[in-house]
PDB file of N, CA and C in Angstrom:
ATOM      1  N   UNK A   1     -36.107  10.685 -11.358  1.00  0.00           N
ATOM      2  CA  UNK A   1     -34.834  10.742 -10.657  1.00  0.00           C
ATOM      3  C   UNK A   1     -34.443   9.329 -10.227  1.00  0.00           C
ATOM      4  N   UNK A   2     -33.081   8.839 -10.396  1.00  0.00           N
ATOM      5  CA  UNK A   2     -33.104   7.506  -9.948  1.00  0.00           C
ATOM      6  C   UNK A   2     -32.194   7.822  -8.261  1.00  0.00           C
ATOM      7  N   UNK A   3     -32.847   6.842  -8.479  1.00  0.00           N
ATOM      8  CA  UNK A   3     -32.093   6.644  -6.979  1.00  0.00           C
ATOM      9  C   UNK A   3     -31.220   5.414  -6.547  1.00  0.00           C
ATOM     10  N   UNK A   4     -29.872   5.296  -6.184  1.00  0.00           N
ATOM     11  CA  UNK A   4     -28.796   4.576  -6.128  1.00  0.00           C
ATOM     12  C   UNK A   4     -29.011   4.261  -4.471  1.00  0.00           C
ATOM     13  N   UNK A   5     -28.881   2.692  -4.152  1.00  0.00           N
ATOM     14  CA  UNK A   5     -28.704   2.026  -2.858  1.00  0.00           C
ATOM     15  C   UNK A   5     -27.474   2.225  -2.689  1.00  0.00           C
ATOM     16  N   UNK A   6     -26.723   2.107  -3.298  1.00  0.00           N
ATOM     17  CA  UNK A   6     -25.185   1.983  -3.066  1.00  0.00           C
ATOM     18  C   UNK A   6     -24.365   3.127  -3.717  1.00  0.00           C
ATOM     19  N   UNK A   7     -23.161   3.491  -3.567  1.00  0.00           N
ATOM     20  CA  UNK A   7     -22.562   4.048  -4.132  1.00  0.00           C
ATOM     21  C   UNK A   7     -21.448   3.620  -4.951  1.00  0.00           C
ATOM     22  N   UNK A   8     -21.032   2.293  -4.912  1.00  0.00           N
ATOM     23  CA  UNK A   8     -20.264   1.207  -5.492  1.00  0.00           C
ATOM     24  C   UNK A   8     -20.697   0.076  -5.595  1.00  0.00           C
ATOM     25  N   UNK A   9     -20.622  -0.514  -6.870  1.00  0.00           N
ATOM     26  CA  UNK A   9     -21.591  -1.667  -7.056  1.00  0.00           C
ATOM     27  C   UNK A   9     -20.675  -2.908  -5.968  1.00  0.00           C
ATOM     28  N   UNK A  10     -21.280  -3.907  -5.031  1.00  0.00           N
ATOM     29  CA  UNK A  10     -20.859  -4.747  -4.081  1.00  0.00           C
ATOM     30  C   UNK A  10     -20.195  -5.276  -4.648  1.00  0.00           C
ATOM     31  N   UNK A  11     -20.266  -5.977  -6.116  1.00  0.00           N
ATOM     32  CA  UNK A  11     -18.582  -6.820  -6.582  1.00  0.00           C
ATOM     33  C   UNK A  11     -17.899  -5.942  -7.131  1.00  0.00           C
ATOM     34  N   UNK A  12     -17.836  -5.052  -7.140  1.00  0.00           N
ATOM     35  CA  UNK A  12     -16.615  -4.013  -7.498  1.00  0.00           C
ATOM     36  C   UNK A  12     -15.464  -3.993  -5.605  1.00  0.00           C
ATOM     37  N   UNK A  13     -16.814  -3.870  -5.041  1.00  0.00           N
ATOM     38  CA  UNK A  13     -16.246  -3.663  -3.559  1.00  0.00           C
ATOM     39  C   UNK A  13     -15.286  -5.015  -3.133  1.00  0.00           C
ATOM     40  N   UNK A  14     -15.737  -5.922  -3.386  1.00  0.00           N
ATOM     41  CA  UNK A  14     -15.374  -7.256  -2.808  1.00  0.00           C
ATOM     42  C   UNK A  14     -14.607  -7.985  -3.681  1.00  0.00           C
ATOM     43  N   UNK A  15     -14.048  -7.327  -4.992  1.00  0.00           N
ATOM     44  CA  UNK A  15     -12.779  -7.564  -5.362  1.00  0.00           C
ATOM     45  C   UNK A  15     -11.695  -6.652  -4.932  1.00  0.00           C
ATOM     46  N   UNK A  16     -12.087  -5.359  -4.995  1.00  0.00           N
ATOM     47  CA  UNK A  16     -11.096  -4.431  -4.102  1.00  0.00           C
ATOM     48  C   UNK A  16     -10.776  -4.716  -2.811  1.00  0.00           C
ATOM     49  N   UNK A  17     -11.926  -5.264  -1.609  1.00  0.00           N
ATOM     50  CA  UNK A  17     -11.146  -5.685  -0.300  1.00  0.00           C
ATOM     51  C   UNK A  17     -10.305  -7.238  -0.995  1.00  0.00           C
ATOM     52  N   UNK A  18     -10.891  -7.788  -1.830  1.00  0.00           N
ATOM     53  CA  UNK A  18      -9.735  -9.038  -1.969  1.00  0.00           C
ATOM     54  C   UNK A  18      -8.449  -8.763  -1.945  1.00  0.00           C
ATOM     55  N   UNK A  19      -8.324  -7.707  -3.280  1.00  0.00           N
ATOM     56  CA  UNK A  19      -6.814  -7.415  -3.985  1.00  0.00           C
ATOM     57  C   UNK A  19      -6.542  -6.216  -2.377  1.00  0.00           C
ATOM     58  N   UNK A  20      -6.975  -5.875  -1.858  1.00  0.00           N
ATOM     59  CA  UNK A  20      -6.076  -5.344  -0.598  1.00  0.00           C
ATOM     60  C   UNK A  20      -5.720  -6.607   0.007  1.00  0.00           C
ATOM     61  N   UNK A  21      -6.717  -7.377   0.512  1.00  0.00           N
ATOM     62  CA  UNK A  21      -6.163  -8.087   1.453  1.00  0.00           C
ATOM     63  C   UNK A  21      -4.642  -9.337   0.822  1.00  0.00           C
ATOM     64  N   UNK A  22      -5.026  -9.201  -0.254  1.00  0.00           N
ATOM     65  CA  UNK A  22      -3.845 -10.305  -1.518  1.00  0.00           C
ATOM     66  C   UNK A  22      -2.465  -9.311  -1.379  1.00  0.00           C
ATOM     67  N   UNK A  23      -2.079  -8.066  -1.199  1.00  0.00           N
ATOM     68  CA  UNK A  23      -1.408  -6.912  -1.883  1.00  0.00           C
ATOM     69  C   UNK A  23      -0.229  -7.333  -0.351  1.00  0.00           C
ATOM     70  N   UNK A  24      -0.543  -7.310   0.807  1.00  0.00           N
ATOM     71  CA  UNK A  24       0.279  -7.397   1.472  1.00  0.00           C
ATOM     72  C   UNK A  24       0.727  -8.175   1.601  1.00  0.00           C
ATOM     73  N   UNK A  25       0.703  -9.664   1.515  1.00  0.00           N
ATOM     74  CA  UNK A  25       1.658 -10.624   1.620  1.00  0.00           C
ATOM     75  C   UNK A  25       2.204 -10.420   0.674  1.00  0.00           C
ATOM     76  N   UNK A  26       1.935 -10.113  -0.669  1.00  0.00           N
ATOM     77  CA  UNK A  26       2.637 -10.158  -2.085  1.00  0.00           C
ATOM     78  C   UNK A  26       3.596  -8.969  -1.454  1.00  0.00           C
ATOM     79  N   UNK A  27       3.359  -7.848  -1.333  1.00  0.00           N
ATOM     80  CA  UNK A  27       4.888  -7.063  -0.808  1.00  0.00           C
ATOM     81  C   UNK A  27       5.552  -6.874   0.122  1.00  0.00           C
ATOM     82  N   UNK A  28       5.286  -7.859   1.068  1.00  0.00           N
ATOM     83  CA  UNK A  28       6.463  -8.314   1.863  1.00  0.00           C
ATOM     84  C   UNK A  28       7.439  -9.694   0.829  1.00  0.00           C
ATOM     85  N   UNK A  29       6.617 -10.553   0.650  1.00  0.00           N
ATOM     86  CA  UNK A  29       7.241 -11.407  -0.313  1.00  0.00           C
ATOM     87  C   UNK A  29       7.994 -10.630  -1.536  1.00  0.00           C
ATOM     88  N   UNK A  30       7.788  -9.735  -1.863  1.00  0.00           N
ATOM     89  CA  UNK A  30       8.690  -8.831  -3.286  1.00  0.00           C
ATOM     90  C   UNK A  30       9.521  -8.736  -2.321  1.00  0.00           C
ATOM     91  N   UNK A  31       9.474  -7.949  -1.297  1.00  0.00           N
ATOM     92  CA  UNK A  31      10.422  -7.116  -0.603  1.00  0.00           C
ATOM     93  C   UNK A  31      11.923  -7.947   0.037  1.00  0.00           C
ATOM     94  N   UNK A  32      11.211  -8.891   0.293  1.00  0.00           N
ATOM     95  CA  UNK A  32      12.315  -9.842   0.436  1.00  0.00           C
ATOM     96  C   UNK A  32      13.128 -10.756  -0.353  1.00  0.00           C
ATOM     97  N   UNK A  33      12.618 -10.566  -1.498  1.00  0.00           N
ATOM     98  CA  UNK A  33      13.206 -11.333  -2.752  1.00  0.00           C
ATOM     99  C   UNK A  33      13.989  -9.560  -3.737  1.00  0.00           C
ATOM    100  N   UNK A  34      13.687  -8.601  -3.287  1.00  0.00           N
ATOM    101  CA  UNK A  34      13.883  -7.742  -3.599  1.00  0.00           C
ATOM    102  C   UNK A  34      15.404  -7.148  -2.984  1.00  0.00           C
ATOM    103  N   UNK A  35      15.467  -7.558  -1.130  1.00  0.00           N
ATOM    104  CA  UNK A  35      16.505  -7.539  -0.315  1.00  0.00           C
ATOM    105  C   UNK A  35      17.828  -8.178  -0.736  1.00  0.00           C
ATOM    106  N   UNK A  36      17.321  -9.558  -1.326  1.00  0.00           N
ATOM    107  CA  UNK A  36      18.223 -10.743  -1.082  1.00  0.00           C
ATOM    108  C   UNK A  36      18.607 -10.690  -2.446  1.00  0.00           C
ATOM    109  N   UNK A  37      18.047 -10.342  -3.699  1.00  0.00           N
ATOM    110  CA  UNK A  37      18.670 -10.278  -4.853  1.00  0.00           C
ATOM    111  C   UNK A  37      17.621  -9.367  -5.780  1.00  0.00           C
ATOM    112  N   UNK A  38      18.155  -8.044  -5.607  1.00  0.00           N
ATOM    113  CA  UNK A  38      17.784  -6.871  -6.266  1.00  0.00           C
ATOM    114  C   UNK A  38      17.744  -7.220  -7.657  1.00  0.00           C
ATOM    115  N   UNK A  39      17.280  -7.188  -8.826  1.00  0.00           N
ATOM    116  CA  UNK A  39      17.041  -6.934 -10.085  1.00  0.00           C
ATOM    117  C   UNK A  39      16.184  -5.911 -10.445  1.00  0.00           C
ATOM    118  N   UNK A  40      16.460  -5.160 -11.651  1.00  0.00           N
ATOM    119  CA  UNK A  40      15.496  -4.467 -11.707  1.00  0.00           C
ATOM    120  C   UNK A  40      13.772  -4.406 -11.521  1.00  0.00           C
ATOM    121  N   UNK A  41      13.384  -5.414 -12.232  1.00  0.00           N
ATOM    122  CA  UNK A  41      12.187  -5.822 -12.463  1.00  0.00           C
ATOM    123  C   UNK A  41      11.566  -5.497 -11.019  1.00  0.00           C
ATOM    124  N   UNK A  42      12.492  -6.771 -10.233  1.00  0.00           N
ATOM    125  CA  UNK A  42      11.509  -6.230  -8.634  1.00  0.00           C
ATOM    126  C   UNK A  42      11.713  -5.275  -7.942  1.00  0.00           C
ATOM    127  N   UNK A  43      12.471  -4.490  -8.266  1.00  0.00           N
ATOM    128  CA  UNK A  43      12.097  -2.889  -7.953  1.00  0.00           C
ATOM    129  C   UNK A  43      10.770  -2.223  -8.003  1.00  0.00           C
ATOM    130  N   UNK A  44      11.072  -2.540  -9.661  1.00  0.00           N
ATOM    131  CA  UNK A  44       9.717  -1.786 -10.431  1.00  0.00           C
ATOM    132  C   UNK A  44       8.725  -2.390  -9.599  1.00  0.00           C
ATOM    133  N   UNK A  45       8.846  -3.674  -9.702  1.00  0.00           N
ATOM    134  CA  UNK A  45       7.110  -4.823  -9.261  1.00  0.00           C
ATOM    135  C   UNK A  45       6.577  -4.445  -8.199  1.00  0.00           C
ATOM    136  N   UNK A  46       7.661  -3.984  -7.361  1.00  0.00           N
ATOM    137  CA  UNK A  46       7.929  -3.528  -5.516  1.00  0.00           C
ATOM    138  C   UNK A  46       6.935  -2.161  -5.647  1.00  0.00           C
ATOM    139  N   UNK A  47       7.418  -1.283  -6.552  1.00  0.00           N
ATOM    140  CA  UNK A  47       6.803   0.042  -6.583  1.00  0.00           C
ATOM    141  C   UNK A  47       5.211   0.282  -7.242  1.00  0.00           C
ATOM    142  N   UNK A  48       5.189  -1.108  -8.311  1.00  0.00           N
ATOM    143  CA  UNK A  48       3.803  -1.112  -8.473  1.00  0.00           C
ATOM    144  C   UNK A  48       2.935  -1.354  -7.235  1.00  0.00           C
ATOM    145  N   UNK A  49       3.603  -2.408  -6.693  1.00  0.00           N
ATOM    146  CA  UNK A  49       2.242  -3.177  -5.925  1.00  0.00           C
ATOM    147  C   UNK A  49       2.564  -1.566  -5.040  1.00  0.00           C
ATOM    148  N   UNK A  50       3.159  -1.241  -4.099  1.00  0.00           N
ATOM    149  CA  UNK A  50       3.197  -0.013  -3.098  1.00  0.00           C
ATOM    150  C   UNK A  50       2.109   1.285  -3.816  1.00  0.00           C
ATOM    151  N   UNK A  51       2.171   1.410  -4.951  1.00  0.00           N
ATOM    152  CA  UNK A  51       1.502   2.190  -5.582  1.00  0.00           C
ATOM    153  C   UNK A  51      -0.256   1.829  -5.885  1.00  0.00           C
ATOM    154  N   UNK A  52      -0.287   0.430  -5.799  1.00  0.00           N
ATOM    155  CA  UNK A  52      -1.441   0.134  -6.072  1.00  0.00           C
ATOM    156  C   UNK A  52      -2.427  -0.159  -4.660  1.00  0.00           C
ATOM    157  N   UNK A  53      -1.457   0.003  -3.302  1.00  0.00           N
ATOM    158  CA  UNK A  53      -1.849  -0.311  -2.404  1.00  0.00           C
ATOM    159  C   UNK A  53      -2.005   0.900  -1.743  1.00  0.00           C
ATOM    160  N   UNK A  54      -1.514   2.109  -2.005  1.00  0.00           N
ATOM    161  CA  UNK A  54      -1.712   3.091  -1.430  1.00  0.00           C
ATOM    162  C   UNK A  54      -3.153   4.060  -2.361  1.00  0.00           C
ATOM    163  N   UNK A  55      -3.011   3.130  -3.829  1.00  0.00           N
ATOM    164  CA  UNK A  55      -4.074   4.042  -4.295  1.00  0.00           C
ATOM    165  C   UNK A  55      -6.004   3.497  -3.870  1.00  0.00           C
ATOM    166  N   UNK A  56      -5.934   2.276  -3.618  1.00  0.00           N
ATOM    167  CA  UNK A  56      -6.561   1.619  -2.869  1.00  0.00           C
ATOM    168  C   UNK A  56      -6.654   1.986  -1.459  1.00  0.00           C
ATOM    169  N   UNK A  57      -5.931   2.026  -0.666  1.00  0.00           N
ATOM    170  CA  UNK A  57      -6.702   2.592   0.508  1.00  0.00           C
ATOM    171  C   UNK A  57      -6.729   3.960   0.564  1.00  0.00           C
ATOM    172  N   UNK A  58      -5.944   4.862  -0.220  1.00  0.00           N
ATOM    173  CA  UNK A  58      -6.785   6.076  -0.435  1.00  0.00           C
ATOM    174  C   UNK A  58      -7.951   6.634  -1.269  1.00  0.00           C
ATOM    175  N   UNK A  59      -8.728   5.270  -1.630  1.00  0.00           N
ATOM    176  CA  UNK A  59      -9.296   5.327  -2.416  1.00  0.00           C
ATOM    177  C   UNK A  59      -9.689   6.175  -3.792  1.00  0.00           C
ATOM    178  N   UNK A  60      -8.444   6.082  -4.238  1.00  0.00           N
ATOM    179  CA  UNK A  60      -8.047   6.878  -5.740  1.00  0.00           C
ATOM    180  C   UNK A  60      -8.713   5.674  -6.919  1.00  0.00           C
ATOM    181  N   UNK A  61      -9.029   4.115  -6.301  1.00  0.00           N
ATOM    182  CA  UNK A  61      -9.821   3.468  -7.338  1.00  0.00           C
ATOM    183  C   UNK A  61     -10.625   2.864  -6.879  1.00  0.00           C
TER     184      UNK A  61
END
């Protein structure tokens, strides 16, 4: 039977707290370039990062 110390390998972990802690300045910065001159693209970009930040702290990855 093996037996696991961890349940997530530690650099899996410690790129995921990176890209959280990276995710919020990046979407306030969309958001405001998003305010001031809407294009599509940063819509979309807006809804990725929101999507990737909610799947992250609900830990869906």
């Amino acid at each position: 039977m093996m037996n696991f110390r961890w349940k997530y390998n530690p650099t899996y972990l410690r790129i995921k707290f990176g890209c959280k802690q990276m995710l919020i300045p990046l979407m306030i910065f969309q958001f405001i370039r998003t305010v001031l001159l809407p294009t599509s693209f940063d819509v979309i970009l807006l809804g990725l990062l929101a999507v990737l930040y909610v799947a992250i702290v609900l830990e869906w990855l």
